[in-house]
Every structure is written in structure tokens, then in C-alpha cells.
Protein backbone atom coordinates (compact mmCIF):
# COMPACT_ATOMS: atom_id res chain seq x y z
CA UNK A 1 -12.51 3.51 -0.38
CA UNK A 2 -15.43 5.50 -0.22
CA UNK A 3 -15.30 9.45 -0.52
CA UNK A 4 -12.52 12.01 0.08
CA UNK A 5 -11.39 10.25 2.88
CA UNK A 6 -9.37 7.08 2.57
CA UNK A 7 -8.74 4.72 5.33
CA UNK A 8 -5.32 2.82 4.82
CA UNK A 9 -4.82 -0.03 7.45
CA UNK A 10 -1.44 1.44 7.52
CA UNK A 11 0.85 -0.77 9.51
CA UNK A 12 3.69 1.40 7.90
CA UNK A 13 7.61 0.86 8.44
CA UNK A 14 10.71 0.14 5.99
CA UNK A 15 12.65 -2.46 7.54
CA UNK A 16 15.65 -4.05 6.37
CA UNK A 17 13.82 -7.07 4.94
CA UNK A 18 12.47 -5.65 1.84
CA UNK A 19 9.63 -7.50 0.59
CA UNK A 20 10.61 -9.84 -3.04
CA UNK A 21 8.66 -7.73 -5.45
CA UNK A 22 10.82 -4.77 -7.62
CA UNK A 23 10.39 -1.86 -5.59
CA UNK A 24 10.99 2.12 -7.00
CA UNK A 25 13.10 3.86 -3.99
CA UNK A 26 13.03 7.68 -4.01
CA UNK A 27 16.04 9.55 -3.24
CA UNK A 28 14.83 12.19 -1.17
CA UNK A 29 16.54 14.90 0.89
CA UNK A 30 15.28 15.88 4.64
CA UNK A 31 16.54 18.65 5.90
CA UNK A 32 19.72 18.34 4.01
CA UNK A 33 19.80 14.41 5.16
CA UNK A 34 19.77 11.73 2.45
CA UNK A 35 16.76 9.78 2.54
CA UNK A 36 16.46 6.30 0.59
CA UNK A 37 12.29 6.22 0.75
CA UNK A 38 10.52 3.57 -0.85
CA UNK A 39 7.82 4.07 -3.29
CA UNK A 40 4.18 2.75 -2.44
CA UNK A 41 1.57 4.27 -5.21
CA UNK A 42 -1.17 1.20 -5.27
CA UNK A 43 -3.65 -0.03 -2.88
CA UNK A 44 -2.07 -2.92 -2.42
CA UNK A 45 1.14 -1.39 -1.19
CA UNK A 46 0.25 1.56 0.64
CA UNK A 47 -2.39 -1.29 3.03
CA UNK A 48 0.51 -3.42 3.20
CA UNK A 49 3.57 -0.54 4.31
CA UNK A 50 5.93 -1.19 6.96
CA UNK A 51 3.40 -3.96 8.65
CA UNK A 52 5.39 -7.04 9.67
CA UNK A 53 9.17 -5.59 9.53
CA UNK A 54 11.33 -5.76 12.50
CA UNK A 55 13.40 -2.62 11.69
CA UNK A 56 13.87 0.39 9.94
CA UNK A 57 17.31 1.38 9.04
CA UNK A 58 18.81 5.07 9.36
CA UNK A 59 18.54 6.77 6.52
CA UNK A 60 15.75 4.95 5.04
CA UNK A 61 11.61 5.16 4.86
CA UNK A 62 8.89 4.69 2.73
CA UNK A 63 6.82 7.15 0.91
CA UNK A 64 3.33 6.71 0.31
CA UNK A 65 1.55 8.54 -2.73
CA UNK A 66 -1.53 9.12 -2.57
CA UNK A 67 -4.60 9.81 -5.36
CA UNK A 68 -5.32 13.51 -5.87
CA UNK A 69 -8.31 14.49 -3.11
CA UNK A 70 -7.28 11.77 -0.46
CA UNK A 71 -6.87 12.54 3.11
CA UNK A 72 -4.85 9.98 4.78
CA UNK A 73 -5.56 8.09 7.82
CA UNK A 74 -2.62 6.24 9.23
CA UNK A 75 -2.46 3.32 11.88
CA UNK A 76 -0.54 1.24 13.64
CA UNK A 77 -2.31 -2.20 13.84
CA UNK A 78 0.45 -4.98 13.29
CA UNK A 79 3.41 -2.99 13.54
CA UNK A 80 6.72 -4.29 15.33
CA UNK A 81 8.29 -0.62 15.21
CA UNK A 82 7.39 2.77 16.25
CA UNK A 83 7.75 5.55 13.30
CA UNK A 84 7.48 8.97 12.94
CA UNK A 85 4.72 9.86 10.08
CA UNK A 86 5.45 13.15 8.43
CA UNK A 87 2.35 14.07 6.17
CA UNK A 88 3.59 16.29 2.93
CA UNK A 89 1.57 18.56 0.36
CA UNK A 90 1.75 17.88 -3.40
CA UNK A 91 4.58 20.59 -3.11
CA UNK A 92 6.76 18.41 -1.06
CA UNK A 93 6.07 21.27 2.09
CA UNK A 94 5.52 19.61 5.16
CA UNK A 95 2.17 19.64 6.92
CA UNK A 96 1.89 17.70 9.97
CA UNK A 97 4.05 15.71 12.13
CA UNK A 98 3.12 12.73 14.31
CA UNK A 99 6.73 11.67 16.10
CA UNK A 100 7.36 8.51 17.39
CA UNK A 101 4.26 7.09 17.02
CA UNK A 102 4.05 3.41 18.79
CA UNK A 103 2.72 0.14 16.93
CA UNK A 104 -1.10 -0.89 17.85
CA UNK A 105 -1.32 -4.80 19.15
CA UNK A 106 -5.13 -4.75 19.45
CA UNK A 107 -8.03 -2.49 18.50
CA UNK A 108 -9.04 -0.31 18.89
CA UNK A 109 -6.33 1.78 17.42
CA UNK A 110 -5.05 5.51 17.19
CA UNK A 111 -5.79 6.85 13.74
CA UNK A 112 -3.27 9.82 12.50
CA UNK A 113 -5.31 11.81 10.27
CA UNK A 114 -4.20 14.42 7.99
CA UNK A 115 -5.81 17.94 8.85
CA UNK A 116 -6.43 18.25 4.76
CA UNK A 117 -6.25 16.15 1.74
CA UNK A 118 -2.50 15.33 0.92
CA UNK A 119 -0.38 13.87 -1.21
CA UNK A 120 2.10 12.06 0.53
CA UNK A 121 2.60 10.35 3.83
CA UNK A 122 6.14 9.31 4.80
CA UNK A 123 7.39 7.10 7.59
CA UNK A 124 10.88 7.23 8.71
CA UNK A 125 12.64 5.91 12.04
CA UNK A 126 11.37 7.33 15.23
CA UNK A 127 12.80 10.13 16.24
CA UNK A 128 13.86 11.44 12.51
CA UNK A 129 11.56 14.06 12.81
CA UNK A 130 13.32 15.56 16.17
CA UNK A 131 17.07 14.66 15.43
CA UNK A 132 16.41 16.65 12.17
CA UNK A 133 14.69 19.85 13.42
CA UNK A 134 11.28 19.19 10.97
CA UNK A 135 8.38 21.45 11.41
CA UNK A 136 5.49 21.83 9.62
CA UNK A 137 5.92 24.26 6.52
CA UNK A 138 9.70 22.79 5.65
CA UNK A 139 10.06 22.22 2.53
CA UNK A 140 11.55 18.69 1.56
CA UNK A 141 13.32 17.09 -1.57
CA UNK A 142 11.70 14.21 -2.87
CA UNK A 143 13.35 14.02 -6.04
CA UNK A 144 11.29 14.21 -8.87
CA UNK A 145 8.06 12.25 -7.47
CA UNK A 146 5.67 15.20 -6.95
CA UNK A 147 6.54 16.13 -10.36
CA UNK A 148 5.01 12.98 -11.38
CA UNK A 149 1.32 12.46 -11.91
CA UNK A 150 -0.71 11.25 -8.54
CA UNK A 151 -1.99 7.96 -8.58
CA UNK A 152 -5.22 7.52 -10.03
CA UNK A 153 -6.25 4.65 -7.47
């Protein structure tokens, strides 16, 4: 990736087939909701996401962290699932909001583009976003993962 902006072939979704590798699963809090998010810090994992799974399960998402700087770009190309994308400041404060966004089966492709860089992207079920009331400038729990250092990758 080239710049301040990063392009992540983001197929993103947490179904209920996990892939076979150890994963780190963040518990998080939205909106007073448990949230079981898991934990995509490498290149590797945040290109790969959701992209292939069938299903996302209530209560469950993934949460992309991102290197200090990076503006993500988000889409949909190989999905099987729409998502809702919420886009989160180093602070764990809410920025933007793209609900139920669909999958992309050819190009060319929405992209959802964060407005500035950010730290985090997280997908959850579509619909999440409504059902729980988010807007931008909530403030969300995710545990102690923005106390952590960003990714340097």
C-alpha cells in the first residue's frame, strides 16, 4: 500500500465458520450490546475479512485495526452477506456509518471510504447499526484494543 491511503480488498463478514488459524476475539460493547468481534491486525487478515462466509451470527463481528495514518477503503467484492461497516477513531468514538451495505459479484465495485484516517473498521450483521440506535460520535467499548499499540503494517 502506497501512501496515506490504503486500499483493503475488503470482502469483510464474520460468519459462523471461523477460519482454522488461532484467532484474538475482542469483547466489545455497542451501545450497551455485547459484541464478540474478531481481531484482524495484519495484511493478510484484514484483505482476507469476512470474504467467503455464508453468515454472520448476532452478536458477533470482526474488527479491523488499522496502522496509525491509514484511511480505510472498504469493499464488497466476493462477499455472500450484506454488513453494516461502522468506521471508529483511535478513541473508540464512532465516525461514519455505512448500513447494510450489499456484497459486490462483479466490478466494478462501491468503495466505503473513511472521511479521515482511522483506526478501526468494524463489520457487524446488517442492520446492527439501526436496531442499536448508532450514530456517528457514540462512543463504543472495545475492551482494551485501542489501548494497545496500532499495527505497524
Amino acid at each position: 500500500m502506497q501512501g496515506r491511503y490504503a486500499r483493503w480488498g475488503l470482502a469483510l463478514g464474520l460468519g459462523a465458520m471461523l477460519p482454522a488459524q488461532a484467532q484474538t476475539l475482542v469483547q466489545a460493547s455497542l451501545a450497551g450490546q455485547p459484541y464478540q468481534l474478531e481481531l484482524v491486525a495484519d495484511p493478510d487478515s484484514r484483505r482476507q475479512g469476512l470474504m467467503g462466509r455464508t453468515e454472520l451470527a448476532s452478536g458477533t463481528g470482526m474488527l479491523f485495526d488499522f496502522p496509525e495514518g491509514t484511511r480505510p477503503a472498504i469493499w464488497m467484492r466476493n462477499m455472500q452477506i450484506s454488513l453494516d461497516l461502522l468506521f471508529v477513531d483511535h478513541q473508540a468514538r464512532l465516525v461514519q456509518v455505512f448500513a447494510e451495505v450489499p456484497p459486490c459479484d462483479a466490478p466494478p465495485c462501491a468503495i466505503y471510504e473513511a472521511e479521515r484516517p482511522l483506526r478501526f473498521v468494524i463489520e457487524v450483521p446488517p442492520g446492527t447499526a439501526g436496531q442499536l440506535g448508532l450514530q456517528p460520535g457514540d462512543q463504543l467499548d472495545l475492551g482494551e484494543q485501542p489501548a494497545q499499540p496500532a499495527p505497524r503494517y
